[in-house]
C-alpha atoms as a PDB file:
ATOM      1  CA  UNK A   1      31.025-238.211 -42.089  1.00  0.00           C
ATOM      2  CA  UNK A   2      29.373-234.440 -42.041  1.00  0.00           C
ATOM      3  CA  UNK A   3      28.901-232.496 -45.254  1.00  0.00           C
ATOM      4  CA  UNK A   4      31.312-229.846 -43.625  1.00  0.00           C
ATOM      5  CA  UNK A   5      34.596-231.029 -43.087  1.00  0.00           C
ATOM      6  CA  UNK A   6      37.489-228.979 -41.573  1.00  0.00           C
ATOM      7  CA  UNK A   7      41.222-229.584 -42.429  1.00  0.00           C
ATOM      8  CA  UNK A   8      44.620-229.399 -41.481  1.00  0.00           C
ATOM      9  CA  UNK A   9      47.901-228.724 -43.060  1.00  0.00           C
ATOM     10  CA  UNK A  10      50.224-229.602 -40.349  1.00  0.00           C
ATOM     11  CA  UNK A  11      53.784-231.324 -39.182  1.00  0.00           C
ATOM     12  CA  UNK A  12      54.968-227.358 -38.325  1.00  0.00           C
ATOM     13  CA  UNK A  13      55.883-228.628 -35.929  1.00  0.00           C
ATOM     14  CA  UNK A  14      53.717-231.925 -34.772  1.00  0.00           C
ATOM     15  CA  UNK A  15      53.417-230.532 -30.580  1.00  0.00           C
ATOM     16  CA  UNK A  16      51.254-227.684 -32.338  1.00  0.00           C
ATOM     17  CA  UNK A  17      48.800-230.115 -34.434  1.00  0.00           C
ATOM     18  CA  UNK A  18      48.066-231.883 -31.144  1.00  0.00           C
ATOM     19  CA  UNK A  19      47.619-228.590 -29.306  1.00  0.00           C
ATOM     20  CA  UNK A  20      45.823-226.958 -31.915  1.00  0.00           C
ATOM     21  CA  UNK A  21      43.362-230.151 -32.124  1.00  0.00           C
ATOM     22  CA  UNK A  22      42.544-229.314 -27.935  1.00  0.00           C
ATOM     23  CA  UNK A  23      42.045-225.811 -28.297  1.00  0.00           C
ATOM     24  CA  UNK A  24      39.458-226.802 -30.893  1.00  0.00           C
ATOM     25  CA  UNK A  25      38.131-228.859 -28.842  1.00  0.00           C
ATOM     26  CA  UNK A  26      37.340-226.761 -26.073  1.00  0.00           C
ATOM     27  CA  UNK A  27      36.160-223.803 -28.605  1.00  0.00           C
ATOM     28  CA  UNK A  28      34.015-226.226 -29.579  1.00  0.00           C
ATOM     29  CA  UNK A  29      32.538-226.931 -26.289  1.00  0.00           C
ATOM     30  CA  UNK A  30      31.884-223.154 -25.861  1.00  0.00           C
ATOM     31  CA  UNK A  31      30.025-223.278 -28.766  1.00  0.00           C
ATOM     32  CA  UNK A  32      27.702-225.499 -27.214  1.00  0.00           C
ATOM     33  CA  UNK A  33      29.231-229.100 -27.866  1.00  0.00           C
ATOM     34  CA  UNK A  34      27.978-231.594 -25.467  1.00  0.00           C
ATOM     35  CA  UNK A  35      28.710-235.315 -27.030  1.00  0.00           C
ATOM     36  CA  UNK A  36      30.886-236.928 -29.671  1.00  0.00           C
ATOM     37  CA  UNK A  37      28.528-236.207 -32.374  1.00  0.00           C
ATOM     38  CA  UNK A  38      28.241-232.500 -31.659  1.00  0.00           C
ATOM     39  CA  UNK A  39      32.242-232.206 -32.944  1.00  0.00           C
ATOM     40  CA  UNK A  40      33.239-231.013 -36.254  1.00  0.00           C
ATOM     41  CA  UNK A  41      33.887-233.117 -39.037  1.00  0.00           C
ATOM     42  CA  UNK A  42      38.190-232.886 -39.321  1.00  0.00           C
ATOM     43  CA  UNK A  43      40.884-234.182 -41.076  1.00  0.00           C
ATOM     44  CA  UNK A  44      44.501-233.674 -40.050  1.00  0.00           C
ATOM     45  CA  UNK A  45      47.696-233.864 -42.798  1.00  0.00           C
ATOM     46  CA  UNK A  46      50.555-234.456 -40.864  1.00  0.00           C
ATOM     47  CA  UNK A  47      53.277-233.967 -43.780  1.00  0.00           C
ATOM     48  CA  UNK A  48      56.628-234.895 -42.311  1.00  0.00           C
ATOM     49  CA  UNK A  49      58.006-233.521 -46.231  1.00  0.00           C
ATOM     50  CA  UNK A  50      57.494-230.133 -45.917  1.00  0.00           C
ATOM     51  CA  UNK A  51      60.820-228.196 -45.969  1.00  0.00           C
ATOM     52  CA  UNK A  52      61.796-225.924 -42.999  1.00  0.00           C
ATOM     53  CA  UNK A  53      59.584-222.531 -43.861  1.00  0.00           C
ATOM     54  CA  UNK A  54      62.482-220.401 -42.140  1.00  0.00           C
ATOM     55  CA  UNK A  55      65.542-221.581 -44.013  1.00  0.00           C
ATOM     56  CA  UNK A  56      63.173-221.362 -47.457  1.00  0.00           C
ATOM     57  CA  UNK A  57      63.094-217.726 -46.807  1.00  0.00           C
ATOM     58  CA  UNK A  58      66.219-216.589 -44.765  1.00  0.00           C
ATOM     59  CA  UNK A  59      68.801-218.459 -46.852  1.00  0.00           C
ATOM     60  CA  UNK A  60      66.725-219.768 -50.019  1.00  0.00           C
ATOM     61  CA  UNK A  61      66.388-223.235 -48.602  1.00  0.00           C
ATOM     62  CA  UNK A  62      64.078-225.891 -50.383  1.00  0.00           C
ATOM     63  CA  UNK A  63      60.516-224.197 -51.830  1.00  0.00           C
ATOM     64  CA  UNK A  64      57.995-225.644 -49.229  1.00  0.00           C
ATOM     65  CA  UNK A  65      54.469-224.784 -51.384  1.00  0.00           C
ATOM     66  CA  UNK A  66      54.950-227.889 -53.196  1.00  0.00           C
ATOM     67  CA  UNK A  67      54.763-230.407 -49.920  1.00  0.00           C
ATOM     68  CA  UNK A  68      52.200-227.603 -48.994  1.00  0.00           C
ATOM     69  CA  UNK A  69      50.051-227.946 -52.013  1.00  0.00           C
ATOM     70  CA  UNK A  70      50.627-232.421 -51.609  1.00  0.00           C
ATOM     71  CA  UNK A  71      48.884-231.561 -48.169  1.00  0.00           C
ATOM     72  CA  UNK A  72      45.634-229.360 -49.756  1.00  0.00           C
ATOM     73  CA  UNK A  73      45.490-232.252 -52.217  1.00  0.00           C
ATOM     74  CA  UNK A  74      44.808-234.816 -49.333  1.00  0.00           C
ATOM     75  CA  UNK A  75      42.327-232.458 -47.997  1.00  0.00           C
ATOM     76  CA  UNK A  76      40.503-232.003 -51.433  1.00  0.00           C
ATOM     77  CA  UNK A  77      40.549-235.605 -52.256  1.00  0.00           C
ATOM     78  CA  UNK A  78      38.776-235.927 -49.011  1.00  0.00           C
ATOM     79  CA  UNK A  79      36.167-233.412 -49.751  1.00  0.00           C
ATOM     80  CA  UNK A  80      37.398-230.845 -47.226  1.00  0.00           C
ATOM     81  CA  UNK A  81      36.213-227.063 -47.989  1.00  0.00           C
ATOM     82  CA  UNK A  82      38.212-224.959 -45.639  1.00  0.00           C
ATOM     83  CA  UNK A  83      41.198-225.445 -43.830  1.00  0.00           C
ATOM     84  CA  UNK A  84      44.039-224.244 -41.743  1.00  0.00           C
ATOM     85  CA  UNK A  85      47.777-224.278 -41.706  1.00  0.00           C
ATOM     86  CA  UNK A  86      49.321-224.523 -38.220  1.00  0.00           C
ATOM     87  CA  UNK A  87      52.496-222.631 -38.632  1.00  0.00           C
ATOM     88  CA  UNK A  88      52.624-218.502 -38.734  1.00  0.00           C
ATOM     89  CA  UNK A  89      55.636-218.658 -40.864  1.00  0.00           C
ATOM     90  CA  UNK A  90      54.383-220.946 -43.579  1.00  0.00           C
ATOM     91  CA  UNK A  91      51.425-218.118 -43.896  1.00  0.00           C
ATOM     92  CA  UNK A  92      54.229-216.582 -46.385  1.00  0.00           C
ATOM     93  CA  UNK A  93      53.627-218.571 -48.560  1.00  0.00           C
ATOM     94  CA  UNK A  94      49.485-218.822 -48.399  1.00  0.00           C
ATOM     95  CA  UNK A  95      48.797-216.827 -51.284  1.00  0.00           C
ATOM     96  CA  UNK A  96      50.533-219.015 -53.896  1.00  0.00           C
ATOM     97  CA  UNK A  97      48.985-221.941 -52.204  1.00  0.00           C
ATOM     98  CA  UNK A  98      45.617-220.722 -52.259  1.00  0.00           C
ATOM     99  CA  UNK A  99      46.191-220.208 -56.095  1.00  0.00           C
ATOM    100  CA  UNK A 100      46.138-223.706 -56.576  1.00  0.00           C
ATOM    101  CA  UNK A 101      43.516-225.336 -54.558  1.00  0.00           C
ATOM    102  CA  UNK A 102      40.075-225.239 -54.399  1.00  0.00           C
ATOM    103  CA  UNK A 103      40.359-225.480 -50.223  1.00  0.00           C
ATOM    104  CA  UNK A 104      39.611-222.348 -48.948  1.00  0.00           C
ATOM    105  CA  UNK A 105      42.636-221.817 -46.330  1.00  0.00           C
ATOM    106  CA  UNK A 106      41.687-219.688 -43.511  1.00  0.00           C
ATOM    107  CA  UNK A 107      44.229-216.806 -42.628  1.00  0.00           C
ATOM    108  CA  UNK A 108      45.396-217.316 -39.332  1.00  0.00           C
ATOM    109  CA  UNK A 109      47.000-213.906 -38.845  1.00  0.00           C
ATOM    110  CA  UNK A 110      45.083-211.764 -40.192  1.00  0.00           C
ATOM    111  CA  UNK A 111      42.613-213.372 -37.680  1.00  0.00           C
ATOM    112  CA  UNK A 112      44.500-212.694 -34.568  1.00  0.00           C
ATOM    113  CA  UNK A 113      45.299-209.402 -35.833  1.00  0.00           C
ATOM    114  CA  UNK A 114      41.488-208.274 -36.381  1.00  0.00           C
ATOM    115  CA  UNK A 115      41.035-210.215 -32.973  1.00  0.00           C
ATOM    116  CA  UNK A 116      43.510-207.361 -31.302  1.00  0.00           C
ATOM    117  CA  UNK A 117      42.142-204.710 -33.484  1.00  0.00           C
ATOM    118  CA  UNK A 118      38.567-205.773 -31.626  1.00  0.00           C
ATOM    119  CA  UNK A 119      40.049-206.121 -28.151  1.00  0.00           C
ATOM    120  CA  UNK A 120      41.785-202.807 -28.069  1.00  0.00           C
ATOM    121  CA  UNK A 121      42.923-200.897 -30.869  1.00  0.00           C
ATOM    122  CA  UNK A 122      45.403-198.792 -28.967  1.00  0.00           C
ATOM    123  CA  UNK A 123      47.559-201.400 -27.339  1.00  0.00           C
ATOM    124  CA  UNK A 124      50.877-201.621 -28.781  1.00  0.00           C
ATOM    125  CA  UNK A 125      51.862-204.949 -29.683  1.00  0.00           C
ATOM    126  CA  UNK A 126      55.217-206.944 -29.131  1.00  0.00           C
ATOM    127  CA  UNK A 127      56.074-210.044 -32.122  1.00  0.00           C
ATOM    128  CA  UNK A 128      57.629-213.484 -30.826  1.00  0.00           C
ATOM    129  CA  UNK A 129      58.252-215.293 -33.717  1.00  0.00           C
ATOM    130  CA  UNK A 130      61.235-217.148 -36.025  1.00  0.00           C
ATOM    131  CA  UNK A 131      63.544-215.753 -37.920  1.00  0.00           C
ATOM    132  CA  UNK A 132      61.469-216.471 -41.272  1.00  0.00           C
ATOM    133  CA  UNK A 133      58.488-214.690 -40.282  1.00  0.00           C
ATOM    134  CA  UNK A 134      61.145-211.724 -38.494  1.00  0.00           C
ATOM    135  CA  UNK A 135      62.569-211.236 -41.831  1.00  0.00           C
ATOM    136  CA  UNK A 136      59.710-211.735 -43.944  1.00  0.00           C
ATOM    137  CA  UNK A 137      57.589-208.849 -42.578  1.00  0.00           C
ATOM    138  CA  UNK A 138      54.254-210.604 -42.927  1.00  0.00           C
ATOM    139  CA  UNK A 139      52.539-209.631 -39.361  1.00  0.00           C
ATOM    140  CA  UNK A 140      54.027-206.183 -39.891  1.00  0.00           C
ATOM    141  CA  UNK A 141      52.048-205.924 -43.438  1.00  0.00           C
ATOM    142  CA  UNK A 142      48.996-207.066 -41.271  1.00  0.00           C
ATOM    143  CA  UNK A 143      49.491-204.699 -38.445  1.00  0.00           C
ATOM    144  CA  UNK A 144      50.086-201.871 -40.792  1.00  0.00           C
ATOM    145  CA  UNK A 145      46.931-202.614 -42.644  1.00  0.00           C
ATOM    146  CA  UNK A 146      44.947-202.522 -39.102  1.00  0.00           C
ATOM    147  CA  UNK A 147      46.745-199.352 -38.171  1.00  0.00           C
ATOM    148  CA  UNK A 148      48.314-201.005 -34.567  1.00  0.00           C
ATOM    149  CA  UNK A 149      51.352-199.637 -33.677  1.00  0.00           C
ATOM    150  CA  UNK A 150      54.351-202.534 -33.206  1.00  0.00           C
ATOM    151  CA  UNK A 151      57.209-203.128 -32.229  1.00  0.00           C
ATOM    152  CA  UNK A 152      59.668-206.181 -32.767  1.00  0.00           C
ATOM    153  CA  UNK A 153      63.100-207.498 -30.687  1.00  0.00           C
ATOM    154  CA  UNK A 154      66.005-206.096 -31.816  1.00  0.00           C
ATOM    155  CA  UNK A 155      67.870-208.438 -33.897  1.00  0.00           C
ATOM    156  CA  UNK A 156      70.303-209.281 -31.367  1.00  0.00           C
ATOM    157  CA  UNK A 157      67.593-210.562 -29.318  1.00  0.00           C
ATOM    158  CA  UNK A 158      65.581-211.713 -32.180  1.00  0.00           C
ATOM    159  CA  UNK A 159      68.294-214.482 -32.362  1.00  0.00           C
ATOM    160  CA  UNK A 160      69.387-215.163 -29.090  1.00  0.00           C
ATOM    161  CA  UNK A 161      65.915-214.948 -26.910  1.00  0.00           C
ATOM    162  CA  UNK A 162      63.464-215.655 -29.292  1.00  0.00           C
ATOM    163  CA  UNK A 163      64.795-218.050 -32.592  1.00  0.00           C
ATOM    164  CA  UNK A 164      67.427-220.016 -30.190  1.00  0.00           C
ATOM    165  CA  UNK A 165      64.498-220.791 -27.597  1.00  0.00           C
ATOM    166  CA  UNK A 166      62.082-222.094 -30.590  1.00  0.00           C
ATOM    167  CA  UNK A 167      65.007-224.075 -32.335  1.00  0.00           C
ATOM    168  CA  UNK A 168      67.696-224.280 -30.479  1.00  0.00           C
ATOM    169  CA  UNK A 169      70.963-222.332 -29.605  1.00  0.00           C
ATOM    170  CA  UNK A 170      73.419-222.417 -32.697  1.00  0.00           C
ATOM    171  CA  UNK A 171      76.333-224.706 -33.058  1.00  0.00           C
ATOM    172  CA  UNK A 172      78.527-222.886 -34.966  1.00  0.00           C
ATOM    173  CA  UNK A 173      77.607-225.382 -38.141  1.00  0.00           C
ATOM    174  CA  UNK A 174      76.070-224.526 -40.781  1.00  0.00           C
ATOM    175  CA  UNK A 175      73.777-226.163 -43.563  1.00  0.00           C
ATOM    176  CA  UNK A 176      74.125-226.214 -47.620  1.00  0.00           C
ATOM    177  CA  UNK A 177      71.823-223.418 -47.860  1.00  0.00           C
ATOM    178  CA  UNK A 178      73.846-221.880 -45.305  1.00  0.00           C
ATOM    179  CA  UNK A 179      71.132-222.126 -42.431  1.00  0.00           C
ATOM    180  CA  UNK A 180      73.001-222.577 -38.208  1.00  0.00           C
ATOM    181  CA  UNK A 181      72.862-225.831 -37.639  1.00  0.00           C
ATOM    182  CA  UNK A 182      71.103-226.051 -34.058  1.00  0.00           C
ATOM    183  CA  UNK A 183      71.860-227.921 -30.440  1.00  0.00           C
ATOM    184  CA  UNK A 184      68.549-230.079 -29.448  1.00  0.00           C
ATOM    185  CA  UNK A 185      67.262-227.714 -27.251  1.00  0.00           C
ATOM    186  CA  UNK A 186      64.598-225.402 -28.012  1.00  0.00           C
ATOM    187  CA  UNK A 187      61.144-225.735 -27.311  1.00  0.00           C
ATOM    188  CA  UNK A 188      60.850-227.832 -30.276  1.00  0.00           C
ATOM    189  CA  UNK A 189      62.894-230.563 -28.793  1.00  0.00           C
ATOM    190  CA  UNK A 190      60.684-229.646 -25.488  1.00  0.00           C
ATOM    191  CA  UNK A 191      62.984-227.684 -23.369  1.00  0.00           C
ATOM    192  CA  UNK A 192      60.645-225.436 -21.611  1.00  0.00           C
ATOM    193  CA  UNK A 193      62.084-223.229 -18.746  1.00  0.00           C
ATOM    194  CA  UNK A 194      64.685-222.472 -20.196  1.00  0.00           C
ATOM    195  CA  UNK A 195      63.742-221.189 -23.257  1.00  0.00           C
ATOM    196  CA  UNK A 196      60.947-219.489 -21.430  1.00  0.00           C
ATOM    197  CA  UNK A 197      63.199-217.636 -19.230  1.00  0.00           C
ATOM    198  CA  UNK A 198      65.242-216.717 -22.530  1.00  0.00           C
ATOM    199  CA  UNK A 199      61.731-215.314 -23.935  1.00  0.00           C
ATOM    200  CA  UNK A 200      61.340-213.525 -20.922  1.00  0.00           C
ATOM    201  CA  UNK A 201      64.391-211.340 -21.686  1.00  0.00           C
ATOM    202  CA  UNK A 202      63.324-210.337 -25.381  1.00  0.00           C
ATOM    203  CA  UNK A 203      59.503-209.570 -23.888  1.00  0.00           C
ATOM    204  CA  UNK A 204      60.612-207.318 -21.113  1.00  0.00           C
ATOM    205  CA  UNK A 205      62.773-205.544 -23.754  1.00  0.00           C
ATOM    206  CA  UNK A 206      59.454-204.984 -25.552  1.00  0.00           C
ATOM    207  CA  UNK A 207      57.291-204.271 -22.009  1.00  0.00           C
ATOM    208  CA  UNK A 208      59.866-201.475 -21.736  1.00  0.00           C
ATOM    209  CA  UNK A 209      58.825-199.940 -24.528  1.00  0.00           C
ATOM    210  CA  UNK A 210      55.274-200.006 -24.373  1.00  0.00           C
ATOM    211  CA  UNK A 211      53.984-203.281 -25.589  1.00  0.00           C
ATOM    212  CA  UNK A 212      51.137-204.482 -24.105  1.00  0.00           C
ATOM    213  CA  UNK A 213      50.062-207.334 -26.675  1.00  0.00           C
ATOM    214  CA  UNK A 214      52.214-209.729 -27.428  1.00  0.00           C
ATOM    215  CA  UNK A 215      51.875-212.556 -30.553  1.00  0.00           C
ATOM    216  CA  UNK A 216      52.959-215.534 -29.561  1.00  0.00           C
ATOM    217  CA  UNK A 217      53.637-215.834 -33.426  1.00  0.00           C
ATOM    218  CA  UNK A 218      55.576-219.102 -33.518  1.00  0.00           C
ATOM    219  CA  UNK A 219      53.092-222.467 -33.211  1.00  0.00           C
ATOM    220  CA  UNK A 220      55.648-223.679 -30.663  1.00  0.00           C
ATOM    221  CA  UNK A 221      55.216-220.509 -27.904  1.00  0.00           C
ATOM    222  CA  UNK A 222      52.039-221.309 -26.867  1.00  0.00           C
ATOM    223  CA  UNK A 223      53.401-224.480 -25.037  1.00  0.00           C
ATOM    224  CA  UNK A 224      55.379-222.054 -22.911  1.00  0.00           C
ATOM    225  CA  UNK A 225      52.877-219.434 -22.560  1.00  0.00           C
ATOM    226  CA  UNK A 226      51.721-220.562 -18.976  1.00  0.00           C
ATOM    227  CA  UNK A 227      55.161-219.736 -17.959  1.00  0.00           C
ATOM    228  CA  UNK A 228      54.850-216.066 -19.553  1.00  0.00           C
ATOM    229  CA  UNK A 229      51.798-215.339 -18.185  1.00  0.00           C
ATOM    230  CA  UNK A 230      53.303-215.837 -14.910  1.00  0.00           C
ATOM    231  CA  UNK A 231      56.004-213.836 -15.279  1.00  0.00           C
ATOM    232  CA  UNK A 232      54.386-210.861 -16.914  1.00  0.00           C
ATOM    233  CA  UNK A 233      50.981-210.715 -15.412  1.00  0.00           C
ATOM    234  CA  UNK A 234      49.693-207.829 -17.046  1.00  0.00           C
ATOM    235  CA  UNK A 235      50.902-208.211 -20.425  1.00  0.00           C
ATOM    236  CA  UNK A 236      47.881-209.778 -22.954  1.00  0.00           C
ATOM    237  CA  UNK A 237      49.069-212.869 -24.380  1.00  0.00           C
ATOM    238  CA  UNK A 238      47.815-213.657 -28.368  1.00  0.00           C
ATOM    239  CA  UNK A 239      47.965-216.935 -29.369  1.00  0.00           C
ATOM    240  CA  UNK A 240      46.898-217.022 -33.261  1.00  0.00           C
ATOM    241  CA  UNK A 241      46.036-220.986 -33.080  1.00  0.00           C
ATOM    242  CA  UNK A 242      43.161-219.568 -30.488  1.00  0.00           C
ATOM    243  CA  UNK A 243      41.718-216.896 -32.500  1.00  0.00           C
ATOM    244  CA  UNK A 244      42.046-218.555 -35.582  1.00  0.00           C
ATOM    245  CA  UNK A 245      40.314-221.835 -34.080  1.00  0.00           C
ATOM    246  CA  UNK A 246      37.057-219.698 -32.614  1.00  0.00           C
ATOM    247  CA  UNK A 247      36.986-218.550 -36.263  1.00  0.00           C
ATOM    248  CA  UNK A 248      37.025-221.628 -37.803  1.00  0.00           C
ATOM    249  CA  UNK A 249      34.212-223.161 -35.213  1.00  0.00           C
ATOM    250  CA  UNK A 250      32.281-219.815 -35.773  1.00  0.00           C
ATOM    251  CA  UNK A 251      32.070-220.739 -39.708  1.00  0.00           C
ATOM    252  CA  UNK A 252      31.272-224.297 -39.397  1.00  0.00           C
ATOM    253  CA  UNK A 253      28.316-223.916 -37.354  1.00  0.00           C
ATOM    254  CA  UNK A 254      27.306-220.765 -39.379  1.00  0.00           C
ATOM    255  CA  UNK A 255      27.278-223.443 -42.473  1.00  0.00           C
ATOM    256  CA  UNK A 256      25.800-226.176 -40.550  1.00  0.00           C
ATOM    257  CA  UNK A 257      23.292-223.675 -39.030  1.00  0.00           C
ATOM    258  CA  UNK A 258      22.405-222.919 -43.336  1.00  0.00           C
ATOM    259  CA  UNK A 259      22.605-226.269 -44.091  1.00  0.00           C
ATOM    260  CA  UNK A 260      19.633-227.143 -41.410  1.00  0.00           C
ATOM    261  CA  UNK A 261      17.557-224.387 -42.279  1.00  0.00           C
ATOM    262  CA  UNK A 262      17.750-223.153 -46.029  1.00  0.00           C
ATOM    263  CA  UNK A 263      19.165-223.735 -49.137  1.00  0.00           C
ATOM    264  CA  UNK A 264      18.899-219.844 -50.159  1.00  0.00           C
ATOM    265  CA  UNK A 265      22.741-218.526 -50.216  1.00  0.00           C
ATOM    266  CA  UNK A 266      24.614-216.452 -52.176  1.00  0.00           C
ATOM    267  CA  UNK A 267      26.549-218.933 -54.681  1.00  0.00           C
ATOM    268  CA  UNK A 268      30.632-217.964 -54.475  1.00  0.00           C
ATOM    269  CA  UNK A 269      32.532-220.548 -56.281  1.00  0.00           C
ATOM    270  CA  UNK A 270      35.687-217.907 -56.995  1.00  0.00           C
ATOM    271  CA  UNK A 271      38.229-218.046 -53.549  1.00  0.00           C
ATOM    272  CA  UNK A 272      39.405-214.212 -54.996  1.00  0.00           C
ATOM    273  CA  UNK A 273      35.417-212.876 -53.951  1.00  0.00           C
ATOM    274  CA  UNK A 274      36.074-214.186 -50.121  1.00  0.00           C
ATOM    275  CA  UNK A 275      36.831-211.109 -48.439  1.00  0.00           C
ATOM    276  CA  UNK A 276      34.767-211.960 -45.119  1.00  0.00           C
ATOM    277  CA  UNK A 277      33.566-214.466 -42.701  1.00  0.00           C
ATOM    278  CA  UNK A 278      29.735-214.527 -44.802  1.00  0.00           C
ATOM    279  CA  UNK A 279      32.072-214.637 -48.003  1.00  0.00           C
ATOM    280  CA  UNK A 280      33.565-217.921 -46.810  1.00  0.00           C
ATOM    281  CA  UNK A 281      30.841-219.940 -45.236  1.00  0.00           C
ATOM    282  CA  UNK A 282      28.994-218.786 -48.408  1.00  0.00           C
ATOM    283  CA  UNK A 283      32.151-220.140 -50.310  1.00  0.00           C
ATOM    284  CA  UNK A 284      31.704-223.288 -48.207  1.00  0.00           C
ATOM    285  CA  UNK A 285      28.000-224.020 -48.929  1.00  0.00           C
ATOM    286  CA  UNK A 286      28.951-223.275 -52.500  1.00  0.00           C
ATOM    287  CA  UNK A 287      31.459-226.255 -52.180  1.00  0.00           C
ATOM    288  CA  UNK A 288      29.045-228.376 -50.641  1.00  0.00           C
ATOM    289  CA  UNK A 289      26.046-227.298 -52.900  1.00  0.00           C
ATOM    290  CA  UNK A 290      28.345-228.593 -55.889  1.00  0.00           C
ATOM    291  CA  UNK A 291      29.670-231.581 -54.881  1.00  0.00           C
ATOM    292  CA  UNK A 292      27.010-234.126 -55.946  1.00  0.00           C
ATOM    293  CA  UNK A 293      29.095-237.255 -53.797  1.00  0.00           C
ATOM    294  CA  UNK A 294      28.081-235.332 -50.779  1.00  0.00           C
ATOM    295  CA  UNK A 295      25.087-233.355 -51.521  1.00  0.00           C
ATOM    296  CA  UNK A 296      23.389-234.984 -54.843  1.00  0.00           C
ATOM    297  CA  UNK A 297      19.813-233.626 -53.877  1.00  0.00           C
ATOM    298  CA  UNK A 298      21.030-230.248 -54.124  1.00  0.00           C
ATOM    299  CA  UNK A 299      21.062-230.235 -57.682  1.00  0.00           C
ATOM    300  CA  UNK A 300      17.904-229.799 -58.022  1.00  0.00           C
ATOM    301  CA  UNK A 301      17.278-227.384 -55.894  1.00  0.00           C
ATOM    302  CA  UNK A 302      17.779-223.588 -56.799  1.00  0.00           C
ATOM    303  CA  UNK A 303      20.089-221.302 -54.952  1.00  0.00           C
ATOM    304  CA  UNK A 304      19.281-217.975 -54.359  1.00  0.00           C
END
């Protein structure tokens, strides 16, 4: 297998690993991919143990970093240097599980928000996401930090257009941790128009205020997002798993580019230094430059 080897933490939910495994797949072709062999080295983790990311946060449910970290373990044992989680709301929790693996994990929103920042800083951008990342703030920290303006559903609408048409409308049940119990029909139990139509009602409540941009923050929205684009033409659809994908194929042929042409690189073995795209494919080469099961010859060559 390559030296550089991509992973991914995923099961959240499993439609989005397979999607997420095409779009790579075509960025890859952009790139320049024309045969089997031109294709990045990648290993999927498809964890069916991680605990719901939503009820961990909205009612204290079950910690998920632990199945999380079981998942980064899988990739490390398998000599995998940089990853990415599929799931916007499990991005909560990347900082403490970046803390405990040597897999650099590649931040999928703050990628899509730098990729708005880049398109047009002055749009004003709508949120579509669960209730866990609603309530937990995270793309607002990001947007805040980019200085975009925002704006997310109300929470009436939060919960009726946008959380019931991921997961399902409520049944009036509800778990231990005190988390609605759900009917199997959201677009995680692929039921598509209607939930789209229901996501149609929260985004023109955003269009009416100005939004332009809208994150389809949820892994399960892009499988709808055909259906949105239809029905609001001139509103800019984001779908993180796309920006974060031409990312990750940017870095691996920046490191395989390295790889084939020098051994001179800065040396960054500390995950805290990576504050940029040349921190991490250094970070990578630094991985690979290490490991003397994949790159033995390396040691004795200096590193500049």
């Amino acid at each position: 297998m390559k030296k550089v080897r991509f992973g991914v933490i995923g099961n959240m939910g499993p439609e989005a690993d397979a999607l997420f495994q095409d779009i790579v797949a075509k960025k890859e072709i952009e790139h320049g991919a024309l045969k089997d062999q031109d294709h990045m080295g990648m290993i999927v983790v498809k964890n069916p143990d991680i605990p719901d990311r939503s009820e961990a946060i909205n009612e204290g449910g079950k910690d998920p970093v632990p199945e999380l970290l079981e998942s980064a373990r899988i990739l490390e044992r398998n000599n995998v240097q940089f990853a990415v989680m599929t799931c916007n709301t499990a991005h909560y929790f990347r900082n403490e599980v970046q803390k405990h693996t040597n897999v650099y994990l590649v931040d999928m929103l703050k990628t899509t928000v730098d990729l708005i920042k880049q398109n047009n800083a002055e749009s004003i951008v709508g949120i579509l996401c669960t209730n866990g990342t609603y309530n937990s703030c995270i793309y607002d920290r990001y947007l805040k930090d980019a200085n975009l303006a925002f704006i997310k559903p109300a929470e009436c609408e939060q919960e009726h257009y946008v959380h019931s048409a991921i997961y399902g409308e409520t049944t009036g049940k509800k778990t231990i941790s005190g988390q609605d119990l759900r009917q199997i029909n959201g677009i995680k139990s692929g039921e598509f128009e209607h939930n789209a139509a229901l996501l149609s009602k929260a985004i023109q409540a955003l269009v009416d205020q100005g939004v332009s941009t809208v994150i389809l923050g949820c892994t399960e929205l892009p499988l709808v997002r055909d259906i949105l684009q239809k029905n609001f033409a001139n509103v800019t659809f984001i779908d993180p798993m796309e920006a974060v994908a031409d990312r990750v194929v940017d870095i691996y042929k920046a490191v395989e580019q390295r790889l084939n042409t020098t051994n001179n690189f800065l040396q960054v073995n500390n995950i805290e230094n990576i504050h940029s795209v040349e921190d991490t494919v250094n970070y990578i080469l630094s991985q690979i430059a290490n490991d003397s099961r994949v790159l033995p010859m390396m040691n004795d060559q200096k590193i500049a």
